[in-house]
Each structure stands twice: as structure tokens, then as C-alpha cells.
Protein backbone atom coordinates (compact mmCIF):
# COMPACT_ATOMS: atom_id res chain seq x y z
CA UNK A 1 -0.49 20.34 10.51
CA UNK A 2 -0.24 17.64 8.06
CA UNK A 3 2.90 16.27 9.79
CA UNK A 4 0.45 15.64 12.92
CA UNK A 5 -2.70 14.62 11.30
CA UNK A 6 -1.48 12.24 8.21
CA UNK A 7 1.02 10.18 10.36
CA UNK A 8 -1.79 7.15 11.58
CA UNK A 9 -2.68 7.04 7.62
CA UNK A 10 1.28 6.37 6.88
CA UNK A 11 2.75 4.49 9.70
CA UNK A 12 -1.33 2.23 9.41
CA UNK A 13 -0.96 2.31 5.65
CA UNK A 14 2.61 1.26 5.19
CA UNK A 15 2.84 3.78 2.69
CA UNK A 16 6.28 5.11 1.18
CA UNK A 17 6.59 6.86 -2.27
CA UNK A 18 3.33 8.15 -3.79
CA UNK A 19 2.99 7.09 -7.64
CA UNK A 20 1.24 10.04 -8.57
CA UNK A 21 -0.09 13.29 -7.21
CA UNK A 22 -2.19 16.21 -8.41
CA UNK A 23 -3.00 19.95 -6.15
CA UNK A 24 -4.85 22.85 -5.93
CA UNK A 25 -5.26 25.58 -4.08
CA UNK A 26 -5.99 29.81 -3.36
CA UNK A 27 -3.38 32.13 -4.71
CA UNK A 28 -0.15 30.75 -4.29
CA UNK A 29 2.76 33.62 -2.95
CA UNK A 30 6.48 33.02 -3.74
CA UNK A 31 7.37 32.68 -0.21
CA UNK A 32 4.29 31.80 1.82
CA UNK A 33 1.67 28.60 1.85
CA UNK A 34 -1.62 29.45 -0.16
CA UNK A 35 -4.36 30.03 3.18
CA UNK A 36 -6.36 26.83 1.33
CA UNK A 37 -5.57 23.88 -0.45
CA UNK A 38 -5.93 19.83 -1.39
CA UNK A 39 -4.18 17.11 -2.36
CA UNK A 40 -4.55 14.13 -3.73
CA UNK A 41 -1.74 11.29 -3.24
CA UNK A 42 -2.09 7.80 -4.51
CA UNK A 43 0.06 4.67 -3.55
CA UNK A 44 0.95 1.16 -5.46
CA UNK A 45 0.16 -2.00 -3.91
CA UNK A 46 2.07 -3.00 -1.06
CA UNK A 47 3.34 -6.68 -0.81
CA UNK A 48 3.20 -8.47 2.86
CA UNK A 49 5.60 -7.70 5.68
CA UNK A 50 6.68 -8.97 8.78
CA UNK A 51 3.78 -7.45 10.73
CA UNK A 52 0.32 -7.17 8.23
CA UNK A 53 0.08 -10.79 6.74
CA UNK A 54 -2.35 -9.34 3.62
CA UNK A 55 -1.40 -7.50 0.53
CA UNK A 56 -2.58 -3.67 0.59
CA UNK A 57 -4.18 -2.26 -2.47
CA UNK A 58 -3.37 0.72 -4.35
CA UNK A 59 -4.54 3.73 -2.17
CA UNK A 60 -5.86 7.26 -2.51
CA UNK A 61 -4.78 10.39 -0.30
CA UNK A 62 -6.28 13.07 -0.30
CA UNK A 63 -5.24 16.25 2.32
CA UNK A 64 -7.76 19.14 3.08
CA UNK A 65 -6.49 22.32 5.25
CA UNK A 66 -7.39 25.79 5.63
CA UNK A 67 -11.15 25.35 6.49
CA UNK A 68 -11.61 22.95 3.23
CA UNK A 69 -12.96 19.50 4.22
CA UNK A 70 -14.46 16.44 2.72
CA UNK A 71 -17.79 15.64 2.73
CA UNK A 72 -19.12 13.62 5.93
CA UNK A 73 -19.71 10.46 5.32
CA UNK A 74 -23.86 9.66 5.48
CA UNK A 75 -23.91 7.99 9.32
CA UNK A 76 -21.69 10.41 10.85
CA UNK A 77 -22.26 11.51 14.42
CA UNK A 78 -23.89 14.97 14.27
CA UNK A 79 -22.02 15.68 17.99
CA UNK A 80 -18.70 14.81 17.15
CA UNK A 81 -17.08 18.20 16.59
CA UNK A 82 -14.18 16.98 14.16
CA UNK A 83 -12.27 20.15 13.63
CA UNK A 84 -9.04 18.04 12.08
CA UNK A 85 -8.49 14.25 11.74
CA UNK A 86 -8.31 11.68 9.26
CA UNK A 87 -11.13 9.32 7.72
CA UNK A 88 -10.38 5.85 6.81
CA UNK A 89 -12.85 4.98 4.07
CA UNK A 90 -12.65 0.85 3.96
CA UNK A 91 -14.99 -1.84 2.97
CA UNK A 92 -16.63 -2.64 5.26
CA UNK A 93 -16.29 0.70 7.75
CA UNK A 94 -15.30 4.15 8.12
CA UNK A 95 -12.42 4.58 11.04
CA UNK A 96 -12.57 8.01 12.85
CA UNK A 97 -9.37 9.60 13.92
CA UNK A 98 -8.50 13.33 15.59
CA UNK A 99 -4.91 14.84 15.36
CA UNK A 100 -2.27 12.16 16.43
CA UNK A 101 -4.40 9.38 15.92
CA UNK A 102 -6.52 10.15 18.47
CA UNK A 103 -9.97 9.23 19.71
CA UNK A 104 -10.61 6.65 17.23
CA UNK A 105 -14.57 5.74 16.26
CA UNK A 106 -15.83 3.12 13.78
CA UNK A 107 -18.79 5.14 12.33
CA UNK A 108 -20.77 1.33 12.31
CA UNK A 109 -20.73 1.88 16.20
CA UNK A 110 -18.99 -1.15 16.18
CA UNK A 111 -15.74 -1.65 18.74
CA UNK A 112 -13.05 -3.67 17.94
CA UNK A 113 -11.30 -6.32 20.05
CA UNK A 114 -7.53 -5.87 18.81
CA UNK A 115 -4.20 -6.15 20.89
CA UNK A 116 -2.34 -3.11 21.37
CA UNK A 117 0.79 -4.50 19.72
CA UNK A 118 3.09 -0.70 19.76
CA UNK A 119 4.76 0.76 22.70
CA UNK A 120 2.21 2.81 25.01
CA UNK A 121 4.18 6.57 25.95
CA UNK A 122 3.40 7.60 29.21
CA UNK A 123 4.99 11.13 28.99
CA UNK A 124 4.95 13.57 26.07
CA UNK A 125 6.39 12.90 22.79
CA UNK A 126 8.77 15.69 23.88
CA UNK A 127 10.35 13.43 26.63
CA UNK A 128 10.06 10.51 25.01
CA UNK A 129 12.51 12.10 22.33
CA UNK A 130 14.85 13.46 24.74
CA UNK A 131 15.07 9.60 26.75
CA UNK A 132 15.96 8.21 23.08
CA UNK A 133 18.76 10.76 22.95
CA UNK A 134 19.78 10.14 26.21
CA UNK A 135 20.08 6.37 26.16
CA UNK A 136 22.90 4.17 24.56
CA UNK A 137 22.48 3.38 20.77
CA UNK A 138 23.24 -0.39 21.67
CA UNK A 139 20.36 -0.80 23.92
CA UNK A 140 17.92 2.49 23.15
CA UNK A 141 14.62 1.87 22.47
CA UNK A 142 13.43 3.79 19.26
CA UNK A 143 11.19 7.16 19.88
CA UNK A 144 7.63 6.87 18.66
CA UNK A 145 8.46 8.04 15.31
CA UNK A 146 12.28 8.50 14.70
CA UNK A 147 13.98 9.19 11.76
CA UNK A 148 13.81 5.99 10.23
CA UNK A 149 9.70 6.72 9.89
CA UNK A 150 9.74 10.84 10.82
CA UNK A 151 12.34 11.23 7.07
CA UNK A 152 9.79 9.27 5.03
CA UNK A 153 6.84 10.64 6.14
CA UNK A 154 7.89 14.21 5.73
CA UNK A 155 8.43 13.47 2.18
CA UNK A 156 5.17 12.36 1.76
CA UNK A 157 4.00 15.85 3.25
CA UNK A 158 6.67 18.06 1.25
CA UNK A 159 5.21 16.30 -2.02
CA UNK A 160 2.25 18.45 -1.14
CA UNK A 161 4.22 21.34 -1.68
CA UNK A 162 5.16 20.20 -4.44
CA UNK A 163 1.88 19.44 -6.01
CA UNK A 164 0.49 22.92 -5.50
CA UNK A 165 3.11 24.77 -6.54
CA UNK A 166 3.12 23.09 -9.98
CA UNK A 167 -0.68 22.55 -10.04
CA UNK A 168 -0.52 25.49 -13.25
CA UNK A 169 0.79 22.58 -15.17
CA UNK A 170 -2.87 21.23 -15.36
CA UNK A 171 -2.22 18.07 -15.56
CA UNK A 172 -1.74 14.66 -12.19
CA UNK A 173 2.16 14.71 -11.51
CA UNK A 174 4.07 10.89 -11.85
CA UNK A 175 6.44 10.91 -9.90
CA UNK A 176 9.85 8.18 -9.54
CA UNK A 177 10.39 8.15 -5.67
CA UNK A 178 13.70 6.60 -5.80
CA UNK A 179 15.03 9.23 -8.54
CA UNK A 180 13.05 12.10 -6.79
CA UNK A 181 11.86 13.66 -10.15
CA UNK A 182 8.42 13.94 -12.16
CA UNK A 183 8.65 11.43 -14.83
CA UNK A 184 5.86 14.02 -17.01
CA UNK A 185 7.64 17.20 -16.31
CA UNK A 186 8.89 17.98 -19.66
CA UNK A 187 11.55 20.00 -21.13
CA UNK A 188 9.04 22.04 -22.73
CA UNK A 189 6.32 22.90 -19.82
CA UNK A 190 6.64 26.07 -18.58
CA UNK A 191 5.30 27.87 -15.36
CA UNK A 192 4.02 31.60 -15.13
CA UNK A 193 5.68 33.00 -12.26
CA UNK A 194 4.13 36.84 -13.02
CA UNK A 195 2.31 38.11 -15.51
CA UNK A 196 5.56 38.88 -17.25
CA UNK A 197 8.06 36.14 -16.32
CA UNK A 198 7.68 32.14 -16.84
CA UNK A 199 10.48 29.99 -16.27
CA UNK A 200 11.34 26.23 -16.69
CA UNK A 201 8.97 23.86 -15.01
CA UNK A 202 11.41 20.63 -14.82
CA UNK A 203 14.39 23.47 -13.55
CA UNK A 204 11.96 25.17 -11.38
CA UNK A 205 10.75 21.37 -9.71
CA UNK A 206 14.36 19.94 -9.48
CA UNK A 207 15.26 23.23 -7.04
CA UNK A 208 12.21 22.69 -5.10
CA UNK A 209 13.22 18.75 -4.50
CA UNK A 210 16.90 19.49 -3.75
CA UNK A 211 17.31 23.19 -2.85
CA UNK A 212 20.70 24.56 -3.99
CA UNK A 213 22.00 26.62 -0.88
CA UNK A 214 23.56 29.64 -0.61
CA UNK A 215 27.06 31.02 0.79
CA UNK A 216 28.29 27.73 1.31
CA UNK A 217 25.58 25.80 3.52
CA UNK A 218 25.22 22.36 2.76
CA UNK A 219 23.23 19.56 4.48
CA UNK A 220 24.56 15.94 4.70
CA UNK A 221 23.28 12.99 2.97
CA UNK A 222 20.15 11.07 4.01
CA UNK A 223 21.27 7.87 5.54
CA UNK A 224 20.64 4.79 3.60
């Protein structure tokens, strides 16, 4: 769900590579997500761009799922039912978000008078898609989250993965986003696989970031 839930706090957030990043979770099975687990992300300052005129401070992540949550923040609304969402903790408010960015709340009661600068879909994200497809790349008008944004994000979501399935290391993961590699995975940490067998924690990350396929499949180059 985290490809749902977390994509107001990137696309808001103008976040790209995380800087560090430390999991945890239940038992973790060779081919199957643990039923529970969190993560925390955190991101480096981001500089102004052509559409937030303020510098963004470095900012903490952190992902909850399978019945985990974080603790409510003192004034919440005792009737919202918040099954899933996302909590923006700022300054000087909390934001309240559901899945997709929906039904948004500041918990100060207060409502802000903002434009509505991004492109309003009137059918489902489904159709929307399928019109992008559809239309001619000179004049098409860009799907609410295409690949440009959608590629991005889900590494920010796979780096989850990641986290928990090195969290026996013990220790927060660095990580170089433009290298794709943990810049404090040595050559000399290892990771328990069974009670028996162990195996190279630097070889065993490096297949998880770029999977070495079998019987000849291949997948092309991210664009640049």
C-alpha cells in the first residue's frame, strides 16, 4: 500500500534519494513480506525550484503497515476513523491525509485558502492512464503520476525492502542514490540467512538493488 499512501508526502515533499534509512520488522521469509514492519527514511535539504520558492529542510520518513501505527498526535479527532493515511508533522500544524491524498484536515481546525494549482481528474486514474496512452506524445498531457514521478517514487518504496531485509546488520543504512549502493555495507558484514548459512551482506544488497535474471530475461535501461 505504500505506493498509494506515501505518494502526497513525495510528490508535496519534493523528495528524491533518501540519505539514510534504518527497518524493522516480524520474521522476515525468503520469499514473502514480514506481516509487520517500519521504516524510517530521511532526506537532505532541498534547494528552491520552479514551483516552492523556500528551501525544504532535511526530512524524516517514517512508514507503518500491518496494523503498526504511530502515536496520534494530542488534538486528534476521536471520530475520524483513520485506518491508513499519512501525517504531516510541521511547525506550526499537523496536515491529515487518507490513501491518495485524500480528505485532507489541519488538526488546528483551521482551513486553508490555497489555489488548486494541479490538474483536477474527473475519471479514474485508470482512464486517465489509458487517455495519456492514447494521445500524441507532441501534444499529450502527462497522467497524474507518470513515469517521470511513478520510477522515483517506487524507489523510495523498494528502499523499504531494502531496509528490512538488512535490518540484522543493526546498524541506520547510508545510502549513495546516484550509485545505488550502501556506502556502510562492508566487505566484512555478514547476514544469517538460517541458522546454518550466512552469506555476504554487500553481495547479498547489490542483488537485491539490481536483480541478476535468469534464462536470459533482461529489462532495459531506466531513461535518463
Amino acid at each position: 500500500m505504500a505506493c498509494h499512501v506515501m505518494h502526497p508526502v513525495f510528490t508535496a515533499m519534493k523528495l528524491q534519494y533518501p540519505i539514510k534509512v534504518i527497518g524493522s520488522s516480524t520474521s522476515v521469509m525468503p520469499d514473502s513480506a514480514p506481516q509487520s514492519e517500519i521504516v524510517h527514511l530521511t532526506y537532505p535539504e532541498r534547494k528552491k525550484q520552479k514551483d516552492i520558492n523556500i528551501d525544504l529542510p532535511e526530512v524524516e520518513v517514517s512508514w507503518f503497515d500491518g496494523g503498526l501505527k504511530p502515536k496520534y498526535p494530542e488534538n486528534w479527532p476521536v471520530e475520524r476513523n483513520q485506518q491508513s493515511g499519512v501525517l504531516f508533522h510541521g511547525t506550526k500544524d499537523i496536515l491529515v491525509c487518507g490513501e491518495y491524498g485524500t480528505d485532507p484536515i489541519l488538526l488546528s481546525g483551521r482551513v486553508p485558502d490555497i489555489p488548486k494549482t494541479l490538474r483536477r481528474i474527473e475519471v479514474s486514474h485508470e482512464q486517465d492512464w489509458i487517455r495519456a496512452c492514447k494521445e500524441s506524445p507532441e501534444s499529450r498531457v502527462l497522467s497524474a503520476s507518470d513515469f517521470s514521478v511513478s520510477g522515483p517514487f517506487n524507489e523510495m518504496v523498494v528502499m523499504g525492502v531494502l531496509a528490512v531485509r538488512l535490518q540484522a546488520l543493526n546498524k541506520v543504512l547510508y545510502w549513495d542514490g546516484p550509485n545505488m549502493n550502501f556506502t556502510n555495507v562492508t566487505d566484512n558484514d555478514k547476514l544469517r540467512l538460517s541458522k546454518t548459512d550466512s552469506a555476504s551482506a554487500k553481495e547479498f544488497a547489490a542483488e537485491l538493488i539490481k536483480h541478476t535474471y535468469q534464462n536470459g530475461f533482461t529489462l532495459p535501461d531506466m531513461p535518463v
